[in-house]
Protein backbone atom coordinates (compact mmCIF):
# COMPACT_ATOMS: atom_id res chain seq x y z
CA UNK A 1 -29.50 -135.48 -76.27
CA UNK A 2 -32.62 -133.85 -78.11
CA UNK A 3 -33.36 -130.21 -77.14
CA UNK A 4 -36.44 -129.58 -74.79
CA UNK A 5 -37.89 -126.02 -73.73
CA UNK A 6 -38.95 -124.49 -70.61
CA UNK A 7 -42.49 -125.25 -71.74
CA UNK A 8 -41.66 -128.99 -71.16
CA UNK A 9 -40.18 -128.55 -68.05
CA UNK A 10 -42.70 -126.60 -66.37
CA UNK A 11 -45.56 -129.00 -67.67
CA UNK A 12 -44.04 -132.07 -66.12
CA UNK A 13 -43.23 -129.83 -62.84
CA UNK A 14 -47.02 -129.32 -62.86
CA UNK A 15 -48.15 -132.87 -63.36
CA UNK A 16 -45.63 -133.82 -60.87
CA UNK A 17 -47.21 -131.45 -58.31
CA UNK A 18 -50.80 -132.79 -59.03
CA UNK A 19 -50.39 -136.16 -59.62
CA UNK A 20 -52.77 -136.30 -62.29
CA UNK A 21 -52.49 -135.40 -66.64
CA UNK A 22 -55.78 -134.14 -66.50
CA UNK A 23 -55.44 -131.72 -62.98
CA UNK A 24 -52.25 -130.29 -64.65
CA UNK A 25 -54.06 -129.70 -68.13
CA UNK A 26 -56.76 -127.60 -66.24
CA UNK A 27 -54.00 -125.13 -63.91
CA UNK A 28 -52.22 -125.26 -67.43
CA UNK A 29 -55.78 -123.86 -69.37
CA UNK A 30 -55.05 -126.74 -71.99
CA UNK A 31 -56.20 -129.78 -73.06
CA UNK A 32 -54.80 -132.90 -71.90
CA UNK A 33 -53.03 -134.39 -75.25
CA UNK A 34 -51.20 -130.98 -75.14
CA UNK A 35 -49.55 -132.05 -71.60
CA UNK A 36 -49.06 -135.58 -72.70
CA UNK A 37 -47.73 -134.15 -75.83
CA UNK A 38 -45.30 -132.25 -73.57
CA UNK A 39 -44.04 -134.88 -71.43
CA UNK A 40 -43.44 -137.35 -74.27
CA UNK A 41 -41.30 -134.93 -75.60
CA UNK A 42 -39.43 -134.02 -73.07
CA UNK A 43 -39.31 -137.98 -71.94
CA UNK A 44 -37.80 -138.02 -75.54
CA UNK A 45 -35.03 -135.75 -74.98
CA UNK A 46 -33.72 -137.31 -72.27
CA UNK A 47 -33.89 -140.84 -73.55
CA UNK A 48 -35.96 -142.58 -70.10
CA UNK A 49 -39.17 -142.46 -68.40
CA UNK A 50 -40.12 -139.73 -65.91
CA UNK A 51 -43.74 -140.46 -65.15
CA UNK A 52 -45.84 -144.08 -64.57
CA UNK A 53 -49.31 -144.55 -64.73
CA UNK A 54 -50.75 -145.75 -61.07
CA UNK A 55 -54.12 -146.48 -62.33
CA UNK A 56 -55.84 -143.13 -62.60
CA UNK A 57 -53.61 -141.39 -61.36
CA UNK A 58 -49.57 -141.15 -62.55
CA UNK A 59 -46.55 -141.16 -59.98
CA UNK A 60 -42.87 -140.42 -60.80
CA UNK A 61 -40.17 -142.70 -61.50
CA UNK A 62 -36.50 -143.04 -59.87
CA UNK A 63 -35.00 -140.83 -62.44
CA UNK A 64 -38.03 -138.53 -62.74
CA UNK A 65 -37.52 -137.89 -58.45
CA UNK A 66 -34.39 -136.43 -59.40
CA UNK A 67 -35.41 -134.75 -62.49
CA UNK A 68 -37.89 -132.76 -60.37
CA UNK A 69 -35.51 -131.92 -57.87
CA UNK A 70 -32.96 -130.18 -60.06
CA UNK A 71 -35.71 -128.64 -62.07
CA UNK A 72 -36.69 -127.47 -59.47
CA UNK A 73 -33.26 -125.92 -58.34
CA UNK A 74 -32.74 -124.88 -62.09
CA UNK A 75 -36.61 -122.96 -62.58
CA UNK A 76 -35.62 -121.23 -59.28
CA UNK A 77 -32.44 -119.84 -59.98
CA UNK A 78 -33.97 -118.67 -63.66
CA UNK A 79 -36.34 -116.62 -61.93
CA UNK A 80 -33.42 -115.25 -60.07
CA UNK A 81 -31.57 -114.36 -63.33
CA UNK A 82 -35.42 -112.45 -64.29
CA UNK A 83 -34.79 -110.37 -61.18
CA UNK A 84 -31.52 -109.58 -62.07
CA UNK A 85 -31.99 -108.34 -65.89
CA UNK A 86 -35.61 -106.54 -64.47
CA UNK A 87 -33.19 -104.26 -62.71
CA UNK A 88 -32.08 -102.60 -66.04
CA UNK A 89 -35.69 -101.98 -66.80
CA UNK A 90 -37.03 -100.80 -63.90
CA UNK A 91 -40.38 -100.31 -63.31
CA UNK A 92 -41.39 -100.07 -66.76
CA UNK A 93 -42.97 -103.05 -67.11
CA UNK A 94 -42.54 -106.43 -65.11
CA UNK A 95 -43.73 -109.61 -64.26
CA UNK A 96 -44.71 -111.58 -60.49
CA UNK A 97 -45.89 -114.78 -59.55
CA UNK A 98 -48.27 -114.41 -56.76
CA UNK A 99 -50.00 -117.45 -54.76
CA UNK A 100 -52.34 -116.21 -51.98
CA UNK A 101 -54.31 -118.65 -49.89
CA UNK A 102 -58.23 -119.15 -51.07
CA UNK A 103 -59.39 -116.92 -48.01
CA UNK A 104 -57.23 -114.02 -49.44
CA UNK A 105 -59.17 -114.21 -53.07
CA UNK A 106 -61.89 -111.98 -51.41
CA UNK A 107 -59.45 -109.09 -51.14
CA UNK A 108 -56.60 -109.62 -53.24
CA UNK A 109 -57.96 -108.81 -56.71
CA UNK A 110 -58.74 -105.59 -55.40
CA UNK A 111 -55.72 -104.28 -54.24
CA UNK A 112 -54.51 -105.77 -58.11
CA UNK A 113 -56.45 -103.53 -59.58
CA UNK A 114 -55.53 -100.26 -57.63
CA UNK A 115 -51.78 -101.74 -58.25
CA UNK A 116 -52.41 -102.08 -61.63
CA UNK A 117 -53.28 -97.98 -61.76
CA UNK A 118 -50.14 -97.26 -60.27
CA UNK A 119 -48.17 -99.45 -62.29
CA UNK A 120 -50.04 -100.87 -65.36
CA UNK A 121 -46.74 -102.32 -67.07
CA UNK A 122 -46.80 -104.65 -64.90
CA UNK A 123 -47.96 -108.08 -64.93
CA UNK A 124 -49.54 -110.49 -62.14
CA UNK A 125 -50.02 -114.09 -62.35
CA UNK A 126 -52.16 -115.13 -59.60
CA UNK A 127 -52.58 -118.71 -57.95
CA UNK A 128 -55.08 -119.43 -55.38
CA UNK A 129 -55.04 -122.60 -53.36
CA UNK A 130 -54.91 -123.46 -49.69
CA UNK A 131 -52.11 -123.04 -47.49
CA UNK A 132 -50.39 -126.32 -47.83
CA UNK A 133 -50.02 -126.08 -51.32
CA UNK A 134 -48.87 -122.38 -51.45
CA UNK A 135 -46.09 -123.21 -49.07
CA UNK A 136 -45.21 -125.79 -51.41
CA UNK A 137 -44.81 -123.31 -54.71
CA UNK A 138 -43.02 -120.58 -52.07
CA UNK A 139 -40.75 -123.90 -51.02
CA UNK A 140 -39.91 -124.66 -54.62
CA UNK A 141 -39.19 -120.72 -55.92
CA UNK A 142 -42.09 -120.95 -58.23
CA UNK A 143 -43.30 -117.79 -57.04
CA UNK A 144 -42.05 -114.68 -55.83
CA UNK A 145 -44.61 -113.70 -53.22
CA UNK A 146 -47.44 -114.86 -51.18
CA UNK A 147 -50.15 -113.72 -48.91
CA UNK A 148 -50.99 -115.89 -46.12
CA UNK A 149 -52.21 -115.47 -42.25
CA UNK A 150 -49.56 -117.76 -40.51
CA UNK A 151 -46.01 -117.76 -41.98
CA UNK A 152 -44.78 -121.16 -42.58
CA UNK A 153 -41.91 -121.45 -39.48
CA UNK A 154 -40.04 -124.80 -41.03
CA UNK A 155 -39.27 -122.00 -43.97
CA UNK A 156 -35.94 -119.63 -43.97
CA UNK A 157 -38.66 -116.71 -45.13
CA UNK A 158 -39.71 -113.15 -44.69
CA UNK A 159 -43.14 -111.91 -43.63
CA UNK A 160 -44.99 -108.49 -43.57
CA UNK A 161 -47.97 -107.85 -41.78
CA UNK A 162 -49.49 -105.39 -43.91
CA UNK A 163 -53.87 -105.70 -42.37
CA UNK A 164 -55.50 -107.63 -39.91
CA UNK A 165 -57.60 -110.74 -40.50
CA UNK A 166 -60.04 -110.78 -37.75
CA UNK A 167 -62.21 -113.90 -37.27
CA UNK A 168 -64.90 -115.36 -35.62
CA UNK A 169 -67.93 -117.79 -35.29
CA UNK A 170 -71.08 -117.63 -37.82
CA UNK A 171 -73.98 -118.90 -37.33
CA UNK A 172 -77.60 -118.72 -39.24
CA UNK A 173 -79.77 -115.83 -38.29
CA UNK A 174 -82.67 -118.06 -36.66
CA UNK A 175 -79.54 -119.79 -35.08
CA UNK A 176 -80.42 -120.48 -30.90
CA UNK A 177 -76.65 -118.58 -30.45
CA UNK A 178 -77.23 -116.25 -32.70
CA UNK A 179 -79.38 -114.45 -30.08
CA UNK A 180 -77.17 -114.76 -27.46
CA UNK A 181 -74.68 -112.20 -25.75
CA UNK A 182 -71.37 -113.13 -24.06
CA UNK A 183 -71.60 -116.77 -24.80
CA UNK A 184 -69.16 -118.94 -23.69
CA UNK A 185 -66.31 -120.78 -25.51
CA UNK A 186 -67.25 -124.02 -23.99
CA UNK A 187 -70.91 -123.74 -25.18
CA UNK A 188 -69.98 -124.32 -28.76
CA UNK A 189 -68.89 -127.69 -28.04
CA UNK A 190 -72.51 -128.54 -27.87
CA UNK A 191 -72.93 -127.46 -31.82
CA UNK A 192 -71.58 -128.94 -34.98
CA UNK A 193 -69.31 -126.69 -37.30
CA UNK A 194 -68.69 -126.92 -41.02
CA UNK A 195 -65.13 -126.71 -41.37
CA UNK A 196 -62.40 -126.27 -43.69
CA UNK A 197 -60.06 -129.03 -45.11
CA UNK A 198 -57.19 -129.89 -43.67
CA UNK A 199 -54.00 -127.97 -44.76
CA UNK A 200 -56.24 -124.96 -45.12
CA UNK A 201 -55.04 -121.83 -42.63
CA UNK A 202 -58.61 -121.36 -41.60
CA UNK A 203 -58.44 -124.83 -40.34
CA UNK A 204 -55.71 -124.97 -38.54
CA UNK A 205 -56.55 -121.44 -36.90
CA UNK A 206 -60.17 -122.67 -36.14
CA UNK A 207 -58.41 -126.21 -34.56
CA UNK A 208 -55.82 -124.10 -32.62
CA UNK A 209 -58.34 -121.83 -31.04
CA UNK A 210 -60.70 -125.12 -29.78
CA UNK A 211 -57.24 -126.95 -28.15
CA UNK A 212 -56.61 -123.70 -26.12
CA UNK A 213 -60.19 -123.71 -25.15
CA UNK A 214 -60.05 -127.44 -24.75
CA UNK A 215 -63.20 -127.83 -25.79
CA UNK A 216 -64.44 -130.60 -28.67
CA UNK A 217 -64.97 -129.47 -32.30
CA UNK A 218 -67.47 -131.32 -33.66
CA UNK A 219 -67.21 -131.41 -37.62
CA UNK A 220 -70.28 -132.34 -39.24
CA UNK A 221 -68.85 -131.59 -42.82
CA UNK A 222 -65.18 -130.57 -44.17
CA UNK A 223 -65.12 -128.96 -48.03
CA UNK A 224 -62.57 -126.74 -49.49
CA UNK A 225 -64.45 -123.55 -50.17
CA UNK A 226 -65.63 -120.73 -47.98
CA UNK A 227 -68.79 -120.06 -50.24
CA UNK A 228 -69.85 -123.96 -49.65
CA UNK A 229 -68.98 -123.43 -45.94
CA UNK A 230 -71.49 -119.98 -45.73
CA UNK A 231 -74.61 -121.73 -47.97
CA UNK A 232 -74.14 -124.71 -45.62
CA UNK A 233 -74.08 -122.18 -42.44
CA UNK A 234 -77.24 -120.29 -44.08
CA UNK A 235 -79.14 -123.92 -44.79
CA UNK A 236 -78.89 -124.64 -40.97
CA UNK A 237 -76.02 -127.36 -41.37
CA UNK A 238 -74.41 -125.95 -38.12
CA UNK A 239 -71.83 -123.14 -37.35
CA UNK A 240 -68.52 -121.97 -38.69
CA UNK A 241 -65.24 -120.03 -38.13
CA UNK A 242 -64.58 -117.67 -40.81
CA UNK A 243 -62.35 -114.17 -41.76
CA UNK A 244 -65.07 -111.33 -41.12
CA UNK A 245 -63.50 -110.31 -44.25
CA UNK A 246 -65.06 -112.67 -46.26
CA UNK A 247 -68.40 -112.97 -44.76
CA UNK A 248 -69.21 -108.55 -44.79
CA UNK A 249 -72.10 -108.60 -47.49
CA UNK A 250 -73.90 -111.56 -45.47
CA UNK A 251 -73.45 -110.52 -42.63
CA UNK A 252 -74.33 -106.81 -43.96
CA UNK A 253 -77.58 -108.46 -45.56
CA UNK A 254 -78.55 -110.38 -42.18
CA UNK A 255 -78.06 -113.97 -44.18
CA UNK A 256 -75.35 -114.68 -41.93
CA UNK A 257 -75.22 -113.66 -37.85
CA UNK A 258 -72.04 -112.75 -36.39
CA UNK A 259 -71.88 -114.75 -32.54
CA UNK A 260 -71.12 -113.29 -29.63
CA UNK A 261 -68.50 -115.59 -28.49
CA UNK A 262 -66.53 -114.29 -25.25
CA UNK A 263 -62.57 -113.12 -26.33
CA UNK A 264 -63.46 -113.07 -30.14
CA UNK A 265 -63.06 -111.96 -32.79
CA UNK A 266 -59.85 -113.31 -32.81
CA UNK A 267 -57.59 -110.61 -34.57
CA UNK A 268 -54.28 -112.00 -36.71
CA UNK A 269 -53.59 -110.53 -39.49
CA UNK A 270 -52.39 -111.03 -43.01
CA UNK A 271 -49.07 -111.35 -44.25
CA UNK A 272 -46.99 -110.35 -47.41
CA UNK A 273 -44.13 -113.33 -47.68
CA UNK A 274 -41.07 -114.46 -49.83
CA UNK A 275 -38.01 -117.04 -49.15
CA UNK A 276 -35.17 -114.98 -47.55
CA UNK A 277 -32.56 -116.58 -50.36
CA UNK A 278 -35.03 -114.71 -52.79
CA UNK A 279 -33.89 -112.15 -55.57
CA UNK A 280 -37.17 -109.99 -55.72
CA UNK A 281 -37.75 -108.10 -59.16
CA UNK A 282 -37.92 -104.46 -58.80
CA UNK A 283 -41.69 -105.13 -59.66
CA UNK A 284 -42.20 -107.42 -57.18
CA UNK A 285 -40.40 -105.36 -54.47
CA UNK A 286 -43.10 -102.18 -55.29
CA UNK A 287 -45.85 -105.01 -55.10
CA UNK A 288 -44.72 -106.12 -51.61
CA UNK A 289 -44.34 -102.19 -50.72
CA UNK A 290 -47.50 -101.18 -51.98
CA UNK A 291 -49.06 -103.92 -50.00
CA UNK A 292 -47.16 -102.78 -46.73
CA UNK A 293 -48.33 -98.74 -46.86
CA UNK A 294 -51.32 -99.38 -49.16
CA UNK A 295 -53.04 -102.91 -48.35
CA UNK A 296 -54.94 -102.27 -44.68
CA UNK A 297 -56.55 -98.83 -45.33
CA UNK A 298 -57.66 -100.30 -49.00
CA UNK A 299 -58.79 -103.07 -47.67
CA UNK A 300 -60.60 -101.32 -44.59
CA UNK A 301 -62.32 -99.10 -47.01
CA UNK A 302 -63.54 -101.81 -49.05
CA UNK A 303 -64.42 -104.49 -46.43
């Protein structure tokens, strides 16, 4: 068998994950011969095909299944064996892998920065997406930590609640609600929303909150990004559910209005999590403790 690197392994993990040469070239920041480059290689190696082109998109063969799944294993216990030599350096210097959720991006590089003053040897690499798929890199040990609102419960994990995520309803300013006091839960059933997509923690809070009201949600658009969701809310497309702590300068600038709505804002909060089976760096355990005594009156001060 030919040799193949790390390099190789983590590109096909990453095509893998998205399905798609070109998505994986542009988490990668490379082009997409590079990846195919990669995978040929490492398909080399090994002697057999991992990956199959289903028309534009690729899917993975028998013996690239089980590839993935001992990768998988394998990339997981390496970080493990990172932990373990970090020990003997301390808190010199030091690398995590952190995935927050998309909602969390409006918070998160903060509190990097002020981390980064207190400990500028080490290094962060960040991943944003939406919940689903950060469960799925905390699942697999690709990361060491993430911050999310709901901690996944089908997980043998660890959470921290380290600030609170309070929420509510958003309307335009000229909005008929928006000049309304004490409105009921059941009177939103009369307006459409612009939601998040499904798998997002937004979502599923938002969804949640509706069923206990039982009262419809009518969705008159879904898209994956809270900055479409508050220019659709501004335009007059209908209402929304949102963190307050991503909607303070419009709501601060009157280009969003904060509703009313009887029993909200709903307050959860925000979480600091890691698989209990995990071997956390010394870099990544001051990380998760700076988050714990550091995170909510940061973030207080700043939102």
């Amino acid at each position: 068998m030919r040799p193949y690197t790390f390099k190789q392994i983590q590109t096909f993990m990453e095509v893998a994950r998205q399905g798609s040469v070109s998505k994986a070239a542009e988490r990668l920041f490379v082009t997409q011969p590079a990846v195919s480059m990669q995978i040929k290689q490492l398909e080399d190696a090994f002697g057999l095909a991992l990956l199959e082109p289903t028309g534009r998109n690729i899917k993975l063969t028998d013996a690239g299944e089980v590839f993935l799944t001992h990768a998988t294993t394998a990339m997981g216990q390496f970080k493990d064996l990172e932990a373990l030599m970090a020990e003997h350096i301390g808190l010199k210097r030091g690398r995590i892998d952190l995935a927050v959720v998309s909602t969390a991006k409006y918070f998160v590089p903060m509190l990097l920065v002020q981390f980064n003053k207190l400990f500028p040897g080490i290094d962060v690499r960040l991943y944003i997406d939406n919940r689903e798929k950060v469960i799925g890199m905390l699942a697999r040990f690709e990361v060491d930590l993430v911050v999310m609102g709901r901690t996944p419960s089908h997980l043998d994990a660890q959470a921290f609640a380290f600030a609170t995520n309070p929420m509510a309803m958003v309307a335009a300013p000229d909005h008929a609600l928006a000049r309304r006091r004490n409105v009921s839960f059941s009177a939103l059933g009369d307006y459409g929303f612009v939601v998040r997509e499904e798998g997002s923690g937004t979502r599923a809070a938002m969804q949640r909150l509706f069923n206990e009201h039982h009262t419809p949600l009518k969705v008159v658009m879904e898209v994956p990004s809270n900055e479409t969701i508050k220019q659709a809310v501004m335009a007059g497309m209908g209402l929304s559910f949102l963190s307050m702590r991503t909607v303070r300068h419009e709501l601060a600038t009157g280009r969003l209005a904060l509703l009313e709505v009887k029993g909200l804002p709903q307050i959860n909060h925000w979480y600091v999590t890691h698989l209990s089976s995990k071997k956390l760096s010394p870099a990544a355990v001051a990380f998760k403790d700076f988050l714990i005594e550091q995170g909510s009156p940061l973030m207080d001060t700043w939102t």
